[in-house]
N, C-alpha and C. Protein backbone atom coordinates (compact mmCIF):
# COMPACT_ATOMS: atom_id res chain seq x y z
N UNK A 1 78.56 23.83 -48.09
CA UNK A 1 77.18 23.67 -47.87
C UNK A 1 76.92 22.84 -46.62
N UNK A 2 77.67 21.99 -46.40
CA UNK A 2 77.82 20.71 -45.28
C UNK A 2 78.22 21.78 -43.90
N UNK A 3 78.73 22.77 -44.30
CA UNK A 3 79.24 23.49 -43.08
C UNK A 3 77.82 24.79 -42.64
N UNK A 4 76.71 24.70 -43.84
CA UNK A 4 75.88 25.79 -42.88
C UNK A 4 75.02 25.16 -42.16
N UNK A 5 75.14 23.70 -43.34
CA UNK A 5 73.75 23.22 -42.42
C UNK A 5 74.04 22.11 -40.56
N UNK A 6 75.14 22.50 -40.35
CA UNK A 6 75.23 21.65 -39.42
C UNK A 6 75.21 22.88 -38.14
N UNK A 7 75.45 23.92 -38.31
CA UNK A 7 74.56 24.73 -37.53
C UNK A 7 72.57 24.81 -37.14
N UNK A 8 72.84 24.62 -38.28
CA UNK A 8 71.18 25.08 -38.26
C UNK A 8 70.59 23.54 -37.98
N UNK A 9 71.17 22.30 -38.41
CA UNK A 9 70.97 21.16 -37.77
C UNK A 9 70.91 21.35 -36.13
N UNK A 10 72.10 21.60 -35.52
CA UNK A 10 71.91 22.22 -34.15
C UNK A 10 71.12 22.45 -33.86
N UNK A 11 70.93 23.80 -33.65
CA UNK A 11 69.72 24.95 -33.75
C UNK A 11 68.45 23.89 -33.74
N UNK A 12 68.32 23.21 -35.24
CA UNK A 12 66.76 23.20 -35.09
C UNK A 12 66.75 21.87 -33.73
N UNK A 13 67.68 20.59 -33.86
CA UNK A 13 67.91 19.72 -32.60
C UNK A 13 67.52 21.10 -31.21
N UNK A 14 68.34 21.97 -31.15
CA UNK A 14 68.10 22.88 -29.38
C UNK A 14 66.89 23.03 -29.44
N UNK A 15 66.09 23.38 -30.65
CA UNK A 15 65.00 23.73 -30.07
C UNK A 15 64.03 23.09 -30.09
N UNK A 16 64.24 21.29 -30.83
CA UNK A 16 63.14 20.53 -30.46
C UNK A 16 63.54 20.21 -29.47
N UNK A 17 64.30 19.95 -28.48
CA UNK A 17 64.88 19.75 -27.10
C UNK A 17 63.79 20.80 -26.48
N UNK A 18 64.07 22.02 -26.51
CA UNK A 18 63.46 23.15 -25.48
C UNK A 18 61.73 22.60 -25.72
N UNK A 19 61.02 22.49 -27.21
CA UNK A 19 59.77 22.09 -27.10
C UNK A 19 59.40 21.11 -26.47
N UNK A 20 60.22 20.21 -26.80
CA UNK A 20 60.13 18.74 -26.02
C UNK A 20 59.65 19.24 -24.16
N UNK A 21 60.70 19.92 -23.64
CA UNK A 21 60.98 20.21 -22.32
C UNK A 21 59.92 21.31 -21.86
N UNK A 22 59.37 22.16 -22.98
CA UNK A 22 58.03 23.13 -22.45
C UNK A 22 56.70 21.99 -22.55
N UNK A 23 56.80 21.03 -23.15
CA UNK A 23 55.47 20.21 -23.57
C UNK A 23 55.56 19.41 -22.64
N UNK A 24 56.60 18.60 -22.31
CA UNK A 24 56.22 17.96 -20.67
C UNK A 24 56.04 18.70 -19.81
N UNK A 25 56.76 19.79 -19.67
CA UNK A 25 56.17 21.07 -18.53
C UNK A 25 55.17 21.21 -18.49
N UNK A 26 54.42 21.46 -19.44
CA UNK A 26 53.02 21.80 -19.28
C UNK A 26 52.07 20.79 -19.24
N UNK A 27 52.54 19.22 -20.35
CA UNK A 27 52.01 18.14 -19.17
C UNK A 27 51.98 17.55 -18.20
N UNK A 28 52.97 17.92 -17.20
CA UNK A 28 53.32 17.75 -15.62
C UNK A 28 52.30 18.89 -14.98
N UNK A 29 51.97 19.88 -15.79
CA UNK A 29 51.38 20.80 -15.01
C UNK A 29 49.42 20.47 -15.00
N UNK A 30 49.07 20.20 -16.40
CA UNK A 30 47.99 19.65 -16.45
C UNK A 30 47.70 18.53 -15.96
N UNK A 31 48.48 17.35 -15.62
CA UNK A 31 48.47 15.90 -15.19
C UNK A 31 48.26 16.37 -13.36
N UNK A 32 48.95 17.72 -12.91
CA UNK A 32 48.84 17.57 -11.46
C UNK A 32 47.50 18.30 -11.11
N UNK A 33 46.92 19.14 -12.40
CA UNK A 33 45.69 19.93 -11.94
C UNK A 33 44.48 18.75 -12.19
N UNK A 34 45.00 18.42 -13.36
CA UNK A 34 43.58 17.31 -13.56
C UNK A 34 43.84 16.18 -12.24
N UNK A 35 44.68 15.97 -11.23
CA UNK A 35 44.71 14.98 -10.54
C UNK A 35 44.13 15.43 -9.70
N UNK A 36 44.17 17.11 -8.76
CA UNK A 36 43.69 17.41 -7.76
C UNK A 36 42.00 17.96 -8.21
N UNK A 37 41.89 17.62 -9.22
CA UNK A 37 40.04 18.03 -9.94
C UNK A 37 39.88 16.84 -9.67
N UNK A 38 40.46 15.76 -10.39
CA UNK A 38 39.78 14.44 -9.55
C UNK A 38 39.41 14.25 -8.42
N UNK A 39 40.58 14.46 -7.73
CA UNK A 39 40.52 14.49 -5.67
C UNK A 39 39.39 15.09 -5.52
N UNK A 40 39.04 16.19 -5.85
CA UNK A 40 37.69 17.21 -5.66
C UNK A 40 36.59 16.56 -6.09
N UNK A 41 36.52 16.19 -7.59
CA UNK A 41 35.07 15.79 -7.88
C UNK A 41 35.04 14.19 -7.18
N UNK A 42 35.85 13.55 -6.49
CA UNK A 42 35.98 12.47 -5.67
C UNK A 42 34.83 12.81 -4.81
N UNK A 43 35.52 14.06 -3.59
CA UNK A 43 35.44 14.11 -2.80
C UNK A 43 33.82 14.87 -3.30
N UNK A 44 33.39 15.56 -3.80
CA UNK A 44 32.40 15.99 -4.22
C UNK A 44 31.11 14.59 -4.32
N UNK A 45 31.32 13.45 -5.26
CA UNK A 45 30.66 12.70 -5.87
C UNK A 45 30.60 12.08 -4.17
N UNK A 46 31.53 11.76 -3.36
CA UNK A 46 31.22 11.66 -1.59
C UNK A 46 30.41 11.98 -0.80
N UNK A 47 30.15 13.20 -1.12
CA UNK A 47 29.63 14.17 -0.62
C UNK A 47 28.23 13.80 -0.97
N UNK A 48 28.15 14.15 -2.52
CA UNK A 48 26.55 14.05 -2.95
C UNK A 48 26.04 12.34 -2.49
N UNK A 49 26.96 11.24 -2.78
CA UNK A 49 26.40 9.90 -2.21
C UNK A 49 26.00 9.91 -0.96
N UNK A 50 26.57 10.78 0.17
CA UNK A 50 26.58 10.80 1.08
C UNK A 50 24.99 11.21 1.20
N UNK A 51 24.77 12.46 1.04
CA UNK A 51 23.26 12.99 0.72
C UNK A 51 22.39 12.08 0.69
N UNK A 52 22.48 11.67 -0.85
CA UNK A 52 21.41 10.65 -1.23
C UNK A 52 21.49 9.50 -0.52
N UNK A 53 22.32 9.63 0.49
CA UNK A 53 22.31 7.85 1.32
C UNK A 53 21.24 8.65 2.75
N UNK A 54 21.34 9.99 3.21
CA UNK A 54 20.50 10.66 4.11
C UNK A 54 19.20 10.64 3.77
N UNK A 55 19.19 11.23 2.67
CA UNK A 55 17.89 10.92 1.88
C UNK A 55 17.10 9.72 1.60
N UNK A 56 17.43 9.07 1.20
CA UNK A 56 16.95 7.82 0.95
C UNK A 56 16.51 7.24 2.29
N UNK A 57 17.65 7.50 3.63
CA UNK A 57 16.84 6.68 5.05
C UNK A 57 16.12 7.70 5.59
N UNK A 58 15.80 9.27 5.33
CA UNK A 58 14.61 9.72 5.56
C UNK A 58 13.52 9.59 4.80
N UNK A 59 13.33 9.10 3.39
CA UNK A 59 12.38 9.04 2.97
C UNK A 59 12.07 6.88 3.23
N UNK A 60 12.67 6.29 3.56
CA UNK A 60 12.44 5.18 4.07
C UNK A 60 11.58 5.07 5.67
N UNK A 61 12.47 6.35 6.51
CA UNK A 61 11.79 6.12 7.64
C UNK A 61 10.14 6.57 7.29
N UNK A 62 10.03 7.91 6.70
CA UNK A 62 8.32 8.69 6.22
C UNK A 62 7.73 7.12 5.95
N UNK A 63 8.23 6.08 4.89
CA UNK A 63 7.51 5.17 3.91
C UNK A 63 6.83 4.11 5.11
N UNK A 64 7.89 3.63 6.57
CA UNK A 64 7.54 3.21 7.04
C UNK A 64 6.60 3.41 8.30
N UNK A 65 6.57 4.64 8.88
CA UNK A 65 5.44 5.36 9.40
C UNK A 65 3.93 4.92 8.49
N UNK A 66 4.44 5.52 7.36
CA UNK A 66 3.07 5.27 7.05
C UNK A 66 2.27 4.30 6.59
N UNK A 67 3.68 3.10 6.92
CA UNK A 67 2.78 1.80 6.37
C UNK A 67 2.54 1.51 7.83
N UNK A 68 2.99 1.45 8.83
CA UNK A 68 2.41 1.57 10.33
C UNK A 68 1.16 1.99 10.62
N UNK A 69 1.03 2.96 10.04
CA UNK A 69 -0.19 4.13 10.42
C UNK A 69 -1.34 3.51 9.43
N UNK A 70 -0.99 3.44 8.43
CA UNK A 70 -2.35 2.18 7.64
C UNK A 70 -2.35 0.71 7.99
N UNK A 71 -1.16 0.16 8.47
CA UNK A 71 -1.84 -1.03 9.06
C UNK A 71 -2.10 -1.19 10.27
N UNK A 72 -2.18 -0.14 11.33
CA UNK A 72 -3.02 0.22 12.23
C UNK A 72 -4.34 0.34 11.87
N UNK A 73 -4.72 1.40 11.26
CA UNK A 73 -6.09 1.85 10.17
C UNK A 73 -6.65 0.59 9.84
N UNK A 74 -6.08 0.09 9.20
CA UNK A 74 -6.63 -1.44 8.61
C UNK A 74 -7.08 -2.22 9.35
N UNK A 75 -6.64 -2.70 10.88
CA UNK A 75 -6.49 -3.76 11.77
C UNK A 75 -8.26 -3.13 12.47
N UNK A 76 -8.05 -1.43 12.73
CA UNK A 76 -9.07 -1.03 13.55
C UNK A 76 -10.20 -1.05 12.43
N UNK A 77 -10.28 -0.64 11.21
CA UNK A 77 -11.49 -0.97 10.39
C UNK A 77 -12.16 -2.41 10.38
N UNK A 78 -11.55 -3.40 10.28
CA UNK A 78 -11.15 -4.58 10.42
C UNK A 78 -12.02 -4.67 11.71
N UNK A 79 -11.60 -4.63 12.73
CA UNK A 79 -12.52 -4.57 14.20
C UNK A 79 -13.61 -3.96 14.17
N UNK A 80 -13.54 -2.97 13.58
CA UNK A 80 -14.78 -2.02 13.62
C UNK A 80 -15.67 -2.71 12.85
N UNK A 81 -15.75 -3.54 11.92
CA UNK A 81 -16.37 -3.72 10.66
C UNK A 81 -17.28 -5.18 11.57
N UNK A 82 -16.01 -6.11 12.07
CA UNK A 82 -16.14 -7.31 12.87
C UNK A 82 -17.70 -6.77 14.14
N UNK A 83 -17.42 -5.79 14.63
CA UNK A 83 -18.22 -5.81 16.12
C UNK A 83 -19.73 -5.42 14.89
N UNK A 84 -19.73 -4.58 13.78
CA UNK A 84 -20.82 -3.76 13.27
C UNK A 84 -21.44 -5.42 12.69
N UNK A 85 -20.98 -6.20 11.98
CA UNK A 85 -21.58 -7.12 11.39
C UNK A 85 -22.16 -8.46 12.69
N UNK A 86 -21.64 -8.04 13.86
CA UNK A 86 -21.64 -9.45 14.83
C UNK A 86 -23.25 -9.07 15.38
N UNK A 87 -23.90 -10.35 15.35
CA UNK A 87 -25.06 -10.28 15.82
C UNK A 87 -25.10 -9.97 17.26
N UNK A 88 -24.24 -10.37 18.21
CA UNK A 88 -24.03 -9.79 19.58
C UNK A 88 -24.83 -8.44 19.72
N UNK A 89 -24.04 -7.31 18.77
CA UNK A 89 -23.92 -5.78 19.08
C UNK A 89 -25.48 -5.82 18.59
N UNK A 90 -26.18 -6.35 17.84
CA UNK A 90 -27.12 -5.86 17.20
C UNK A 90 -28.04 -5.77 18.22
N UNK A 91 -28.21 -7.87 18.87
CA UNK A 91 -28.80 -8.17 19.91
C UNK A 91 -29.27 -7.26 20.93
N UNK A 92 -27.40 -6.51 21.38
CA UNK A 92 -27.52 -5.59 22.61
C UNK A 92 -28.28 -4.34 22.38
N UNK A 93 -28.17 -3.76 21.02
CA UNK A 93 -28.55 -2.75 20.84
C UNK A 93 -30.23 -2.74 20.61
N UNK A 94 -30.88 -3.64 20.15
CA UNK A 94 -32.18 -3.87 20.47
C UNK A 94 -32.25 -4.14 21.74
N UNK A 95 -31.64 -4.76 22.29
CA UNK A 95 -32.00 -5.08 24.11
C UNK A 95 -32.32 -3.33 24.77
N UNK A 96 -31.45 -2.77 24.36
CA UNK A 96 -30.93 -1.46 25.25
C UNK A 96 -32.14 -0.44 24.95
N UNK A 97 -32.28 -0.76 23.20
CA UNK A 97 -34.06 0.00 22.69
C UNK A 97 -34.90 0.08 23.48
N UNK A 98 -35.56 -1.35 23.45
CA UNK A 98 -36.85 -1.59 24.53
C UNK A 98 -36.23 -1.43 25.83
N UNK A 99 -35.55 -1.28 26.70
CA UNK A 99 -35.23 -0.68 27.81
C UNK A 99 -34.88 0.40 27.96
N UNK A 100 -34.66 1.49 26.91
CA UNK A 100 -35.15 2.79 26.90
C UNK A 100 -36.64 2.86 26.79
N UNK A 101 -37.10 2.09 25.57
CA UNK A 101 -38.95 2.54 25.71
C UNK A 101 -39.01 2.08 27.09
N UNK A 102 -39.04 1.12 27.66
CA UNK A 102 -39.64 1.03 29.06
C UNK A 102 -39.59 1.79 30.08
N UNK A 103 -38.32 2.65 29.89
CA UNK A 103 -37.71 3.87 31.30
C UNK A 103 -38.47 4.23 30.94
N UNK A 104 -39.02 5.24 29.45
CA UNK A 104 -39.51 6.09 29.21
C UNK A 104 -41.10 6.00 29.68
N UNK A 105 -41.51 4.66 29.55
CA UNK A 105 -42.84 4.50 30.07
C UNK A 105 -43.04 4.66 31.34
N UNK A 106 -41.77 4.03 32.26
CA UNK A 106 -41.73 4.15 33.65
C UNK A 106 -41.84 5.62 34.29
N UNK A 107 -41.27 6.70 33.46
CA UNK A 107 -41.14 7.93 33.72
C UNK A 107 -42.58 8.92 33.46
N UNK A 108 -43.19 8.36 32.11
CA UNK A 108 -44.29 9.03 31.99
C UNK A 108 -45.42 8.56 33.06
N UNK A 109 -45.64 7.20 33.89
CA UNK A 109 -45.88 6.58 35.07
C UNK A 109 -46.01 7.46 36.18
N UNK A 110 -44.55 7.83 36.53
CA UNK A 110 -43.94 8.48 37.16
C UNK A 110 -44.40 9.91 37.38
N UNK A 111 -44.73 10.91 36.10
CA UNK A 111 -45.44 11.68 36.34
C UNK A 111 -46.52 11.68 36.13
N UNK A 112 -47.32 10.73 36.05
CA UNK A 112 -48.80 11.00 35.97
C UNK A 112 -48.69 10.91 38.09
N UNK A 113 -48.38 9.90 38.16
CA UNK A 113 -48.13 9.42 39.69
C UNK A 113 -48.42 10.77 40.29
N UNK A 114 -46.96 11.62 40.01
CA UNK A 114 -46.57 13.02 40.99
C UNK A 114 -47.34 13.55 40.80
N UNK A 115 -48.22 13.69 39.85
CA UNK A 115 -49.23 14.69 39.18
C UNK A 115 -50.67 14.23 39.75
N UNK A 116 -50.94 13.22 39.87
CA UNK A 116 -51.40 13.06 40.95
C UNK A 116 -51.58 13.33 42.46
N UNK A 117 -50.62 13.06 43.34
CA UNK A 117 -50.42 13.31 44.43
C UNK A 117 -49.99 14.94 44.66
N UNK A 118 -49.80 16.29 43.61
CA UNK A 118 -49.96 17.16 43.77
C UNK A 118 -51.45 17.66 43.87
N UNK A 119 -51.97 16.69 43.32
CA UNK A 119 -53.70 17.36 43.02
C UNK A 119 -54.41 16.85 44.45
N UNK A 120 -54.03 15.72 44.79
CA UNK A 120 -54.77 15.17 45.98
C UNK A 120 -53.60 16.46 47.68
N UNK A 121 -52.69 16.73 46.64
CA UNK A 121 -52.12 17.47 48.34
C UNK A 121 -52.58 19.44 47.63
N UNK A 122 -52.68 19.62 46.92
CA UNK A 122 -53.44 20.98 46.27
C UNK A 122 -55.09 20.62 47.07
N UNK A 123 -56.00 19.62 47.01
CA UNK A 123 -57.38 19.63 47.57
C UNK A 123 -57.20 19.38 49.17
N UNK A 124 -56.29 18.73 49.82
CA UNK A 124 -56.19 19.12 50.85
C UNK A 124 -56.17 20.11 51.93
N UNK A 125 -55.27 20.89 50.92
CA UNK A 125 -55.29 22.34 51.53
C UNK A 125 -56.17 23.08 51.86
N UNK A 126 -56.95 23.46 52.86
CA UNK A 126 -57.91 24.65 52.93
C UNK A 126 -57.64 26.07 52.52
């Protein structure tokens, strides 16, 4: 009995040997694919940081334009608001009133004047 089973003792030893030797095979083979998927989604996750680092300083440069462009806006409302409330502008702008009514009087003057001196050079005429 001692003599069958030391064959088949063998035997079953060869062929946990051979499993042994296909199961690291094939974890040498998965250990080198999953290493170069790493390298990739490395180089991938690079890639996309890379992006979002483009992104981010174009949407930084847009953010700062437009805080430029409103605190421009702001500074000129700001002025605008300053000259509209300053009694100066008001002053001038009544000054400039009555010196339009006055041209305007000077002008209606003006043609009564011409309108005149057409009537006195119309009776001249024979």
């Amino acid at each position: 009995m001692m003599v069958m089973r030391r064959p088949l003792l063998i035997g079953f030893v060869i062929l946990m040997a051979l499993g042994l030797s296909v199961y690291l095979r094939l974890w040498t083979i998965d250990y080198q694919i999953s290493s170069s998927e790493a390298e990739l989604m490395r180089k991938q996750f690079d890639l996309a940081n890379m992006e979002a680092v483009d992104e981010s300083a174009e949407w930084r440069l847009r953010f700062d334009e437009a805080e430029e462009r409103a605190t421009k806006c702001t500074k000129e409302l700001k002025r605008v608001k300053e000259n509209i409330g300053d009694n100066s502008m008001t002053k001038r702008l009544d000054m400039l009133q009555k010196e339009n009514i006055n041209l305007l009087e000077r002008v209606e003057t003006l043609k009564r004047e011409l309108e005149a001196e057409r009537l006195k050079c119309s009776m001249q005429k024979p």
